[in-house]
Protein backbone atom coordinates (compact mmCIF):
# COMPACT_ATOMS: atom_id res chain seq x y z
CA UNK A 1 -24.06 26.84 -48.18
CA UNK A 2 -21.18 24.69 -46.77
CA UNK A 3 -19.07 26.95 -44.70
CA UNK A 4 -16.28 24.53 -44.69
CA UNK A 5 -16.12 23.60 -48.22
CA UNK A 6 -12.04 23.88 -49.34
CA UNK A 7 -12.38 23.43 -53.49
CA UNK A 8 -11.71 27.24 -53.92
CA UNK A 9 -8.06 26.18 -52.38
CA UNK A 10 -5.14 25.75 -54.94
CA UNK A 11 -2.78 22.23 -54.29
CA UNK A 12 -0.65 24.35 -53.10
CA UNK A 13 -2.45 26.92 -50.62
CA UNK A 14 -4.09 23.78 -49.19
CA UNK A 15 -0.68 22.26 -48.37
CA UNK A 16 -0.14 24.99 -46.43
CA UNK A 17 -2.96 25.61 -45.09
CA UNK A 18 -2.88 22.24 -43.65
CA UNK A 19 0.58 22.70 -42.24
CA UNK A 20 -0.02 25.79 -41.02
CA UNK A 21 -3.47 24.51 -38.94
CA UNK A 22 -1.00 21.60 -37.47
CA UNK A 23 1.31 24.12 -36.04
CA UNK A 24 -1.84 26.01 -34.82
CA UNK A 25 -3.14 22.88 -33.25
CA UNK A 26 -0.16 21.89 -31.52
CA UNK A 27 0.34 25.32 -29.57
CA UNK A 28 -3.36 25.46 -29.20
CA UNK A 29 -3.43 21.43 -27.02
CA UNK A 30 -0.02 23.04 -25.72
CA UNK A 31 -1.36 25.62 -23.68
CA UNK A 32 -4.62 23.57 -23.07
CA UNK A 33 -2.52 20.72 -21.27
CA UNK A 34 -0.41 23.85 -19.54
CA UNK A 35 -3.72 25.04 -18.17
CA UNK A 36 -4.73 21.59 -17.40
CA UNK A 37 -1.92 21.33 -15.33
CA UNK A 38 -2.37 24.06 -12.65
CA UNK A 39 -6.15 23.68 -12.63
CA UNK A 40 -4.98 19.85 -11.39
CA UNK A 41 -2.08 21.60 -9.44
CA UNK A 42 -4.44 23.93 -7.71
CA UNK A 43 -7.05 21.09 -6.98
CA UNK A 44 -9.75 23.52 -8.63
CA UNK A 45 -11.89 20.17 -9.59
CA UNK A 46 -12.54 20.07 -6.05
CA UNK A 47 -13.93 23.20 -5.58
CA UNK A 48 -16.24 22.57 -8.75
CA UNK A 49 -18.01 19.20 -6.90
CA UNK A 50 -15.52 16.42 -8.38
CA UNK A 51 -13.61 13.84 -6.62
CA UNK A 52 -10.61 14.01 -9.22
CA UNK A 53 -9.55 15.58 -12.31
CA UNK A 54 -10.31 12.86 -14.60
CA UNK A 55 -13.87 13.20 -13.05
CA UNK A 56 -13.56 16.83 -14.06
CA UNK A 57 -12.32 16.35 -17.22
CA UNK A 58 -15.04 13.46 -18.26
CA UNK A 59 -18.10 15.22 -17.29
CA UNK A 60 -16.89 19.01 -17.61
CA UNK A 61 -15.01 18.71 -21.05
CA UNK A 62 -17.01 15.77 -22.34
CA UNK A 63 -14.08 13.63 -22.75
CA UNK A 64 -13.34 10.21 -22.96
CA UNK A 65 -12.33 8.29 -19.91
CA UNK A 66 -8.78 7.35 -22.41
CA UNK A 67 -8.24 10.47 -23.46
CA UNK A 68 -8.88 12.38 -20.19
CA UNK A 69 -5.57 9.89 -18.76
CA UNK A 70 -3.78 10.92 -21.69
CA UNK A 71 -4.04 14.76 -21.60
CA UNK A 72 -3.45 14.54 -17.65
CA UNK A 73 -0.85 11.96 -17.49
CA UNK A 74 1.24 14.56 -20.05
CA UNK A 75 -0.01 17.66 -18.49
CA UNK A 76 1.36 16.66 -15.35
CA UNK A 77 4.91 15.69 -16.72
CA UNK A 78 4.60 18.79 -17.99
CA UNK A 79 4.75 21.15 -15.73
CA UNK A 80 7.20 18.70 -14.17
CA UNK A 81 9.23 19.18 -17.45
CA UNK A 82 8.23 22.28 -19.37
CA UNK A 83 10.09 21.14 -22.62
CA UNK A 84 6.89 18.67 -23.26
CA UNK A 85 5.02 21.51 -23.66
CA UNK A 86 7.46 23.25 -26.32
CA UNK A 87 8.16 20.29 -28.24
CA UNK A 88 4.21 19.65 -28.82
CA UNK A 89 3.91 23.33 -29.69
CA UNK A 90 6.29 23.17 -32.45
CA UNK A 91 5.34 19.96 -33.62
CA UNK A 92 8.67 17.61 -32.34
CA UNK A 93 6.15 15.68 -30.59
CA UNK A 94 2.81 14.34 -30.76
CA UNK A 95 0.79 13.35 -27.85
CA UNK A 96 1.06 9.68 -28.67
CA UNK A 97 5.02 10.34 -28.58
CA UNK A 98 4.48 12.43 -25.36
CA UNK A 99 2.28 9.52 -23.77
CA UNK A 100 4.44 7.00 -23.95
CA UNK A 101 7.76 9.53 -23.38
CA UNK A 102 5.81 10.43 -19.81
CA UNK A 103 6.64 7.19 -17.87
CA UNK A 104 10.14 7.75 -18.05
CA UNK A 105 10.69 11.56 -18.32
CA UNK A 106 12.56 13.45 -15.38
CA UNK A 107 13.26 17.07 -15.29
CA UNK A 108 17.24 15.53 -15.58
CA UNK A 109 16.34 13.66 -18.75
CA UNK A 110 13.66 15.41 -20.40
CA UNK A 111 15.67 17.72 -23.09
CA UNK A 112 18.29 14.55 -24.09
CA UNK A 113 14.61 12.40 -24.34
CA UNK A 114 12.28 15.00 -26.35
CA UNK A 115 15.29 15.59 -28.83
CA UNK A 116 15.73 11.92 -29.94
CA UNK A 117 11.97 12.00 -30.33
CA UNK A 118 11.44 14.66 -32.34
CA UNK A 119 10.04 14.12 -35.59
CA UNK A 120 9.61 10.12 -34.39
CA UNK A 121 6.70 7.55 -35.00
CA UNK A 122 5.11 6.28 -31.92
CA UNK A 123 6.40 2.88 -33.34
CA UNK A 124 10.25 4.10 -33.60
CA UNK A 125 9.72 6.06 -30.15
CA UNK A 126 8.70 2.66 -27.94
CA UNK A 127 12.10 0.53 -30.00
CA UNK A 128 14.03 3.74 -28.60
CA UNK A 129 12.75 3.66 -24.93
CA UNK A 130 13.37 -0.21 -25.43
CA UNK A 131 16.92 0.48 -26.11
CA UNK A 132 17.59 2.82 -23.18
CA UNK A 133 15.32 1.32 -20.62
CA UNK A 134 15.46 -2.27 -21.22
CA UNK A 135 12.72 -4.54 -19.36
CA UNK A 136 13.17 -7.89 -18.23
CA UNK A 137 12.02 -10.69 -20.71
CA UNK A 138 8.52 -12.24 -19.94
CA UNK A 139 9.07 -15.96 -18.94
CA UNK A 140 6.99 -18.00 -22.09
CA UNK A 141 4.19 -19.53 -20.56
CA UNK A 142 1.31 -21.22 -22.48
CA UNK A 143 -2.07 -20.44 -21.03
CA UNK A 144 -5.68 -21.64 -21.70
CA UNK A 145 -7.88 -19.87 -24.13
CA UNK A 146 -11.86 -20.47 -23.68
CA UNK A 147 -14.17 -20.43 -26.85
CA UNK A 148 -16.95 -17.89 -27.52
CA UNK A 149 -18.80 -20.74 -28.46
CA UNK A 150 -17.99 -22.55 -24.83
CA UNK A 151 -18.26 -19.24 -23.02
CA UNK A 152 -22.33 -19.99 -24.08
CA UNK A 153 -22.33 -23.43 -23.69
CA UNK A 154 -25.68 -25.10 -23.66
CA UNK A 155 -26.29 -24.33 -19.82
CA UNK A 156 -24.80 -22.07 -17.12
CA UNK A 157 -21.42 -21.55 -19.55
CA UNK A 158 -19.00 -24.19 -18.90
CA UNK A 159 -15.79 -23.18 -19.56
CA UNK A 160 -13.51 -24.20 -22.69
CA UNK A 161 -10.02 -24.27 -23.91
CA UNK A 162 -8.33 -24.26 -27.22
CA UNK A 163 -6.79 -27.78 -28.36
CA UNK A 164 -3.52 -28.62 -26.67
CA UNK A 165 -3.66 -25.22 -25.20
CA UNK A 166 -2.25 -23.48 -28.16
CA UNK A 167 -2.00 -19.59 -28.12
CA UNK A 168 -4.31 -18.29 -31.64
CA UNK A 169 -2.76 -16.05 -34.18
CA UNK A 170 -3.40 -12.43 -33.46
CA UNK A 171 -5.86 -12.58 -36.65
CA UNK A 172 -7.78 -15.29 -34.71
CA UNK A 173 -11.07 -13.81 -33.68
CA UNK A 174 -10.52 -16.18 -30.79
CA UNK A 175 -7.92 -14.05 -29.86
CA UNK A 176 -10.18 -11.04 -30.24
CA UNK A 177 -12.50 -12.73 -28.07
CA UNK A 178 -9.70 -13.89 -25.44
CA UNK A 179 -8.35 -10.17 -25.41
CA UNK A 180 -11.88 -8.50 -24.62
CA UNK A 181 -11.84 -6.42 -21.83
CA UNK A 182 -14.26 -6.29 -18.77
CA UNK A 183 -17.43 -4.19 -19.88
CA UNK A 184 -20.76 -3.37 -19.01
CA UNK A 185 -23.16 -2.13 -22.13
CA UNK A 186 -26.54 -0.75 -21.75
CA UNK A 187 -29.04 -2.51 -23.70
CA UNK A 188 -32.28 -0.81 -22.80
CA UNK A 189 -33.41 1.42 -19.77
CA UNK A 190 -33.68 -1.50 -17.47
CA UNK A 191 -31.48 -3.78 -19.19
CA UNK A 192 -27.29 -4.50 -18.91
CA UNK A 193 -25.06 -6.80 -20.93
CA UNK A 194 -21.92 -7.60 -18.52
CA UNK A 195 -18.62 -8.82 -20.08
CA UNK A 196 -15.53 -10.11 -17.90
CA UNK A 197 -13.56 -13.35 -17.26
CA UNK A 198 -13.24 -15.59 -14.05
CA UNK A 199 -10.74 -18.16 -12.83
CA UNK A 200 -11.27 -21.47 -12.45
CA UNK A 201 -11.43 -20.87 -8.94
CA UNK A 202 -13.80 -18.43 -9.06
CA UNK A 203 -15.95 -21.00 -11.87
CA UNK A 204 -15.79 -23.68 -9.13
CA UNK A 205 -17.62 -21.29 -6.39
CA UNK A 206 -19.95 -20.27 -8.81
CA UNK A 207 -21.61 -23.88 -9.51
CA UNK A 208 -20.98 -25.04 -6.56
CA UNK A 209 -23.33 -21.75 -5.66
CA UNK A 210 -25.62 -22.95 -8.62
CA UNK A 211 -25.87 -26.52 -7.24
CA UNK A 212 -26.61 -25.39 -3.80
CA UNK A 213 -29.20 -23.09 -5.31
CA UNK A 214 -30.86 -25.82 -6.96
CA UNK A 215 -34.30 -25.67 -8.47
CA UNK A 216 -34.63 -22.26 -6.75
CA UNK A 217 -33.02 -21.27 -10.22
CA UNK A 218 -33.63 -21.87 -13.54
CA UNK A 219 -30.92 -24.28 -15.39
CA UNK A 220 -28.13 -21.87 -17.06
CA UNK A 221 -29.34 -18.44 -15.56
CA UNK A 222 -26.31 -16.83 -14.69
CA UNK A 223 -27.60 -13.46 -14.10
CA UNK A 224 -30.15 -14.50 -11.55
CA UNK A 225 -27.03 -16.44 -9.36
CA UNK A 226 -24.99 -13.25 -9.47
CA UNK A 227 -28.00 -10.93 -8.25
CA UNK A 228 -28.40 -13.01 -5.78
CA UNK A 229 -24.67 -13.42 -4.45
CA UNK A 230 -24.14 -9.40 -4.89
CA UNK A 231 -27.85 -8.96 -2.60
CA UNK A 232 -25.72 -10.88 0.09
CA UNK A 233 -22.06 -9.29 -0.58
CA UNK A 234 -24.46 -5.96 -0.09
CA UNK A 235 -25.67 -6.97 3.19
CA UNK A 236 -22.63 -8.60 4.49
CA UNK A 237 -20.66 -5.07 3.89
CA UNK A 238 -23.01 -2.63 4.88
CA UNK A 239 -23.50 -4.95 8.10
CA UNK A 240 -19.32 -4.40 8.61
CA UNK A 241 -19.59 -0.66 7.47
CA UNK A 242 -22.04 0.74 9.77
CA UNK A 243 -24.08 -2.79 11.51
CA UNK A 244 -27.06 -2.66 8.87
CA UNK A 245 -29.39 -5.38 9.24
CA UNK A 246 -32.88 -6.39 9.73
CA UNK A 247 -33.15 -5.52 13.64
CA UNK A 248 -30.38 -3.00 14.11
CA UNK A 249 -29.71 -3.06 18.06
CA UNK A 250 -29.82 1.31 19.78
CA UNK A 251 -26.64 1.90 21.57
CA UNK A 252 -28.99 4.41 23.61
CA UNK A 253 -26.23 5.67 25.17
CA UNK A 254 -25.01 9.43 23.34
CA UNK A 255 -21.19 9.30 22.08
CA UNK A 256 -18.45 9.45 24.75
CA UNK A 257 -17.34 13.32 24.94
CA UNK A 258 -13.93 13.64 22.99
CA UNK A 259 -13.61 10.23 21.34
CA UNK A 260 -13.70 9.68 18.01
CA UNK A 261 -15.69 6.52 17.98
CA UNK A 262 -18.88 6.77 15.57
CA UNK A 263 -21.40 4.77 16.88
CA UNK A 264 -23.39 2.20 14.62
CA UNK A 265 -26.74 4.11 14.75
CA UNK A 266 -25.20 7.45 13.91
CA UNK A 267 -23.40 6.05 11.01
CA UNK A 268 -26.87 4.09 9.67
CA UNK A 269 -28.24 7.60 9.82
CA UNK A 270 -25.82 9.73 7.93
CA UNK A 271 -25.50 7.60 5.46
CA UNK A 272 -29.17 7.07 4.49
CA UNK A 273 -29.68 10.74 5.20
CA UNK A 274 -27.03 11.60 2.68
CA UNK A 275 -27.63 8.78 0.18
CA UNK A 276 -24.37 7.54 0.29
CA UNK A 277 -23.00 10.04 -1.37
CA UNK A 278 -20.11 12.88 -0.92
CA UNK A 279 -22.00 15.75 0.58
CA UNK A 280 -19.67 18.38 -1.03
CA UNK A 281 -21.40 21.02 -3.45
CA UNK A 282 -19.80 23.79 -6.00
CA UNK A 283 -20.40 27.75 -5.63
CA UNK A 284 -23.36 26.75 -8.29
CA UNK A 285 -25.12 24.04 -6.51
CA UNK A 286 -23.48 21.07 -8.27
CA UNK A 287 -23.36 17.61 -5.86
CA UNK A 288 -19.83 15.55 -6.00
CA UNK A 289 -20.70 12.22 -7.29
CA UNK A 290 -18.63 10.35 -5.41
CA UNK A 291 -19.87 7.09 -4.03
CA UNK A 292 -16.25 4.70 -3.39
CA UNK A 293 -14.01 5.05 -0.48
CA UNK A 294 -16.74 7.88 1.45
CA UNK A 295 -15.67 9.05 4.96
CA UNK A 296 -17.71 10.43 8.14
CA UNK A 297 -16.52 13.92 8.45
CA UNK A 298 -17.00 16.10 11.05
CA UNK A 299 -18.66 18.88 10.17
CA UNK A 300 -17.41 20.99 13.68
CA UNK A 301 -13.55 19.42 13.00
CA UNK A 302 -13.11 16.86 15.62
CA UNK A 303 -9.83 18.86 16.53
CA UNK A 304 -11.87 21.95 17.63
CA UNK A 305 -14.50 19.81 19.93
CA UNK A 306 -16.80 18.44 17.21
CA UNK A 307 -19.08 15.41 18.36
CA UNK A 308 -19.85 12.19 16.49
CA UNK A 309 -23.63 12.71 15.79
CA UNK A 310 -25.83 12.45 13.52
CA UNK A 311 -26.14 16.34 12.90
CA UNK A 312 -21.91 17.36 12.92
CA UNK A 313 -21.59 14.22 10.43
CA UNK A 314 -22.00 14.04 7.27
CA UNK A 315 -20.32 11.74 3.89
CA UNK A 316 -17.13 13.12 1.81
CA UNK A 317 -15.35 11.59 -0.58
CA UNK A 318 -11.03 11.31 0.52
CA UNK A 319 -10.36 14.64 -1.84
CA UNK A 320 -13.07 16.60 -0.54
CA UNK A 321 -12.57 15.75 3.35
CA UNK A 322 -8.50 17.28 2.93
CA UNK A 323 -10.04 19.51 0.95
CA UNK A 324 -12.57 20.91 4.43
CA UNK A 325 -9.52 20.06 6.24
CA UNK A 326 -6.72 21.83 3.92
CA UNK A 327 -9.33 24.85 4.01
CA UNK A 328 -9.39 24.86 8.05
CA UNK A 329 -6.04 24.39 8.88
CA UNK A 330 -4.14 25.31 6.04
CA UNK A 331 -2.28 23.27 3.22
CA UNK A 332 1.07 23.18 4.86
CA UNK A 333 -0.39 22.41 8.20
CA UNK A 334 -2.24 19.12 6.44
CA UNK A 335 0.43 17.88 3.93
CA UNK A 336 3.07 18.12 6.92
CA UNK A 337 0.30 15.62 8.79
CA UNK A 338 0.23 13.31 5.65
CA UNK A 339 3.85 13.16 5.59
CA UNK A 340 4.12 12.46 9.36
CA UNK A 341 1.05 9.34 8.76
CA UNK A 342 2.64 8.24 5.82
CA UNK A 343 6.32 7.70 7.50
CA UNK A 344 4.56 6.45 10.37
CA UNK A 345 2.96 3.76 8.13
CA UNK A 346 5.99 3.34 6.72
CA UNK A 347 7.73 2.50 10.06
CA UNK A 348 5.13 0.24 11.22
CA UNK A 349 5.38 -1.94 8.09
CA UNK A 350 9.22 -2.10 8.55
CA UNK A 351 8.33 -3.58 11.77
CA UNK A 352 6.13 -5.64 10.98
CA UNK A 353 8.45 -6.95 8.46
CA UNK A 354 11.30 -7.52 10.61
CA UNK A 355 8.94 -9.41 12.87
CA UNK A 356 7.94 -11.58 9.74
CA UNK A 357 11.81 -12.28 9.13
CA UNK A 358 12.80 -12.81 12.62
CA UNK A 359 10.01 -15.34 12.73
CA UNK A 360 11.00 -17.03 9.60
CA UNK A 361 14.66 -17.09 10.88
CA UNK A 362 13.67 -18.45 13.98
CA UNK A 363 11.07 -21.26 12.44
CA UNK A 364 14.62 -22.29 9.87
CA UNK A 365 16.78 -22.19 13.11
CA UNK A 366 14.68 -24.31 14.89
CA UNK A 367 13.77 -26.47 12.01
CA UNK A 368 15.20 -30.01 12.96
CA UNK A 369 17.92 -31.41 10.73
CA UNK A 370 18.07 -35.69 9.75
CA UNK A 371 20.40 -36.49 12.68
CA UNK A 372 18.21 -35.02 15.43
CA UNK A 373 15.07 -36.57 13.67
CA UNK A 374 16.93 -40.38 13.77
CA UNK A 375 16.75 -39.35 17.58
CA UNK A 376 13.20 -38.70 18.20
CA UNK A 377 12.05 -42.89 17.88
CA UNK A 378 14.35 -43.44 20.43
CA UNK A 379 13.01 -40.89 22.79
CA UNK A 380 9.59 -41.86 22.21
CA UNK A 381 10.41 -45.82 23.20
CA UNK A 382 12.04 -44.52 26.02
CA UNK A 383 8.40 -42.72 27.20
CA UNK A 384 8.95 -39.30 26.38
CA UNK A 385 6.16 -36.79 25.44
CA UNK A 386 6.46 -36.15 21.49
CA UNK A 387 6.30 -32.19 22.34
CA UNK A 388 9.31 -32.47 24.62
CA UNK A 389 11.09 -34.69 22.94
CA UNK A 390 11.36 -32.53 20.19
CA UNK A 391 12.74 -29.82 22.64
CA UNK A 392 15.41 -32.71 24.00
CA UNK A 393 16.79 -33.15 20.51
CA UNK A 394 17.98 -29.54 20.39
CA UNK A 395 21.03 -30.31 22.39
CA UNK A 396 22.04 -32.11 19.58
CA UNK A 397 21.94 -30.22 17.00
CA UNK A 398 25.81 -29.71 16.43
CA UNK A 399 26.46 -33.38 17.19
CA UNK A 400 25.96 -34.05 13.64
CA UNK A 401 29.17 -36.48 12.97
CA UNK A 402 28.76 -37.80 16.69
CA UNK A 403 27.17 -41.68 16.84
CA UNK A 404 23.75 -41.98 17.77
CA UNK A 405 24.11 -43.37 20.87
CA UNK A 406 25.82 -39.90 22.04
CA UNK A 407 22.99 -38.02 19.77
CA UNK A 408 20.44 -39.64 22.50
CA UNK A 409 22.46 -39.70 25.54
CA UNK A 410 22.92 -35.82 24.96
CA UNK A 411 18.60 -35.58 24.14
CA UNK A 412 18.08 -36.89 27.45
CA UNK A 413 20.23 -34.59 29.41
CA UNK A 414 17.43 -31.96 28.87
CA UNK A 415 14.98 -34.44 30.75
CA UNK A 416 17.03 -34.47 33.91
CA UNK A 417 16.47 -37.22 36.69
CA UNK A 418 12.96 -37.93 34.91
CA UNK A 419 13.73 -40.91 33.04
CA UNK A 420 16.56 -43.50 34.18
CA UNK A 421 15.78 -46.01 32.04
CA UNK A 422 18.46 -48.19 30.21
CA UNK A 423 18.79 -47.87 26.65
CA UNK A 424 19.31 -50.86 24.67
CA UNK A 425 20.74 -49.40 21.14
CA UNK A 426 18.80 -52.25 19.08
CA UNK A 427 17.66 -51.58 15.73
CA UNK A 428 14.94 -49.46 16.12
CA UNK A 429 11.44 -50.81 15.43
């Protein structure tokens, strides 16, 4: 028996039916997003053994990566903005609307914005953000397409581009092909098809990497050039993370009381005792999976005399180590902290950009102009060191309508009773 089967439905008691199971639906994802948005507010995803909520939300509610950006991107300009949530309730909205609506939605903006979408294509939505948040025109620029067929040329993929450079219709399955994005497909248990684009730059390395290889590799085998070049891009990085190599050297000296330096050895340690990989686990035993961007955490917080070793360390991923910390010291007590690193951050790349423009000023200021460069082949006849005479012709750097016989008399003032020779204003060699 098919539980689901509709034919005993009149025309019109399906009609309704159907509308009525769209309004259901969009209270239903309402309240789901509203949730959504504390959990994320609340940092619950943390507590469950994920590094984010779009970790959470992939592995905990089987979603897709796309869909689990949509559903938070809106939940979160939700709670921002509560009207999101009441206009996809009652059907003003959809999601699509809401997704695109959530880039420029402010809790100043976001009745005026929801009512001119209401009832709106996401088509007729994006031409009225276009109207009230114009973007700058994108300067027309024709680049290079490569073939499929070129992209497998007969050896290691030379690369290819469309006859006089010309853009193909969107139809084009060259197009398609130009569009793809990066991707990595599994094709068997121990087998990967990779996908992605390089510059021409990035072409030249590669065969000049092939060529140096030589007949250590076969003709045209990518795959075996890339393991190869990510075995050493492996080494060379855990060498600068935590000095892995084939002879690692022993400190044998323990860690200075109170700093926070982690030795080399210690680090080696915790990280093959941990398996690279955030330490953190849920009330029910399950591991964060977090492998990018792991920290050495104290275990005993450094703060409260915790040591670097090899037993008080151990890896966290960024959202679990404030998480320890937030749990130790308190959530005010640690976003007050970030605030204070980020403005100090802040500060020091003001500085460092002032420093850049003072520099630049200075390098324009002292830049030499024509007339006290028509001085410098006299100086140099009369003896004088190229360095230093480009010094002397500073003094003349206002004397820009004066002859050039003045020009060099006033250069040489700067060189004193050093030179007393007589200058003969030929034509200069």
């Amino acid at each position: 028996m098919n539980r689901f089967s509709q034919e005993h439905l009149s025309s019109e008691l399906l009609r309704s039916e159907i509308h009525k199971d769209e309004m259901r639906e969009g209270e239903v994802t309402a309240f789901r997003l509203a949730r959504l948005a504390e959990y994320d507010e609340r940092k619950l995803f943390l507590e469950d053994a994920f590094p984010s909520m779009l970790a959470w939300c992939v592995r905990e509610l089987r979603l897709s990566v796309e869909e689990a950006k949509k559903r938070i991107r809106v939940a979160r300009v939700g709670r921002r903005c509560p009207v999101v949530f009441e206009a996809l309730a009652n059907g003003r909205v959809n999601m699509s609307g809401l997704v695109c609506l959530a880039t420029h939605l402010t809790p100043e903006n976001a009745e005026e914005l929801a009512a001119a979408a209401a009832h709106k294509t996401r088509a007729e939505i994006e031409q009225m953000l276009a109207e009230r948040f114009p973007k700058q025109e994108i300067a027309a620029r024709v680049d290079p397409i490569t073939l499929p067929s070129q992209q497998l040329g007969e050896s290691e993929g030379s690369p290819g581009t469309l006859p006089d450079a010309v853009i193909p219709d969107q139809g084009d399955p060259r197009a398609v092909a130009a569009r793809a994005p990066n991707r990595v497909s599994q094709l068997s248990p121990e087998a990967y098809s990779v996908q992605f684009t390089r510059r021409r730059e990035a072409d030249e390395r590669f065969r000049y990497a092939q060529d140096l290889l030589g007949s250590r590799v076969k003709p045209g085998d990518i795959a075996e050039v890339y393991d190869r070049a990510i075995k050493v891009l492996v080494e060379k990085l855990e060498r600068a993370r935590f000095g892995a190599c084939a002879r690692p050297r022993k400190n044998g000296q323990p860690p200075r009381t109170g700093s926070r330096h982690i030795p080399n050895e210690v680090k080696r340690a915790v990280w093959k005792r941990d398996g690279g990989q955030c330490t953190y686990k849920s009330e029910s035993g399950l591991r964060c999976e977090a492998r990018r961007d792991l920290q050495f955490d104290h275990e005993k917080e450094f703060a409260r005399g915790g040591e670097a070793t090899v037993d008080n360390l151990r890896l966290r991923c960024p959202g679990h180590n404030q998480h320890a910390a937030e749990q130790t010291f308190g959530a005010g007590f640690m976003k007050q902290k970030r605030k204070e690193a980020a403005a100090a951050r802040a500060a020091a790349k003001a500085a460092r950009e002032r420093a850049r423009a003072e520099k630049a000023a200075e390098a324009k200021r002292t830049r030499l102009q024509p007339h006290q460069i028509e001085v410098l082949p006299w100086l140099h006849q009369l003896g004088c060191p190229k360095d230093e005479s480009r010094v002397a012709v500073e003094r003349c750097r206002d004397m820009s309508a004066a002859p050039l016989e003045e020009r060099v008399k006033c250069s040489l003032t700067w060189f004193g009773a050093r030179i007393s020779r007589t200058v003969s204003f030929a034509p200069a060699p």
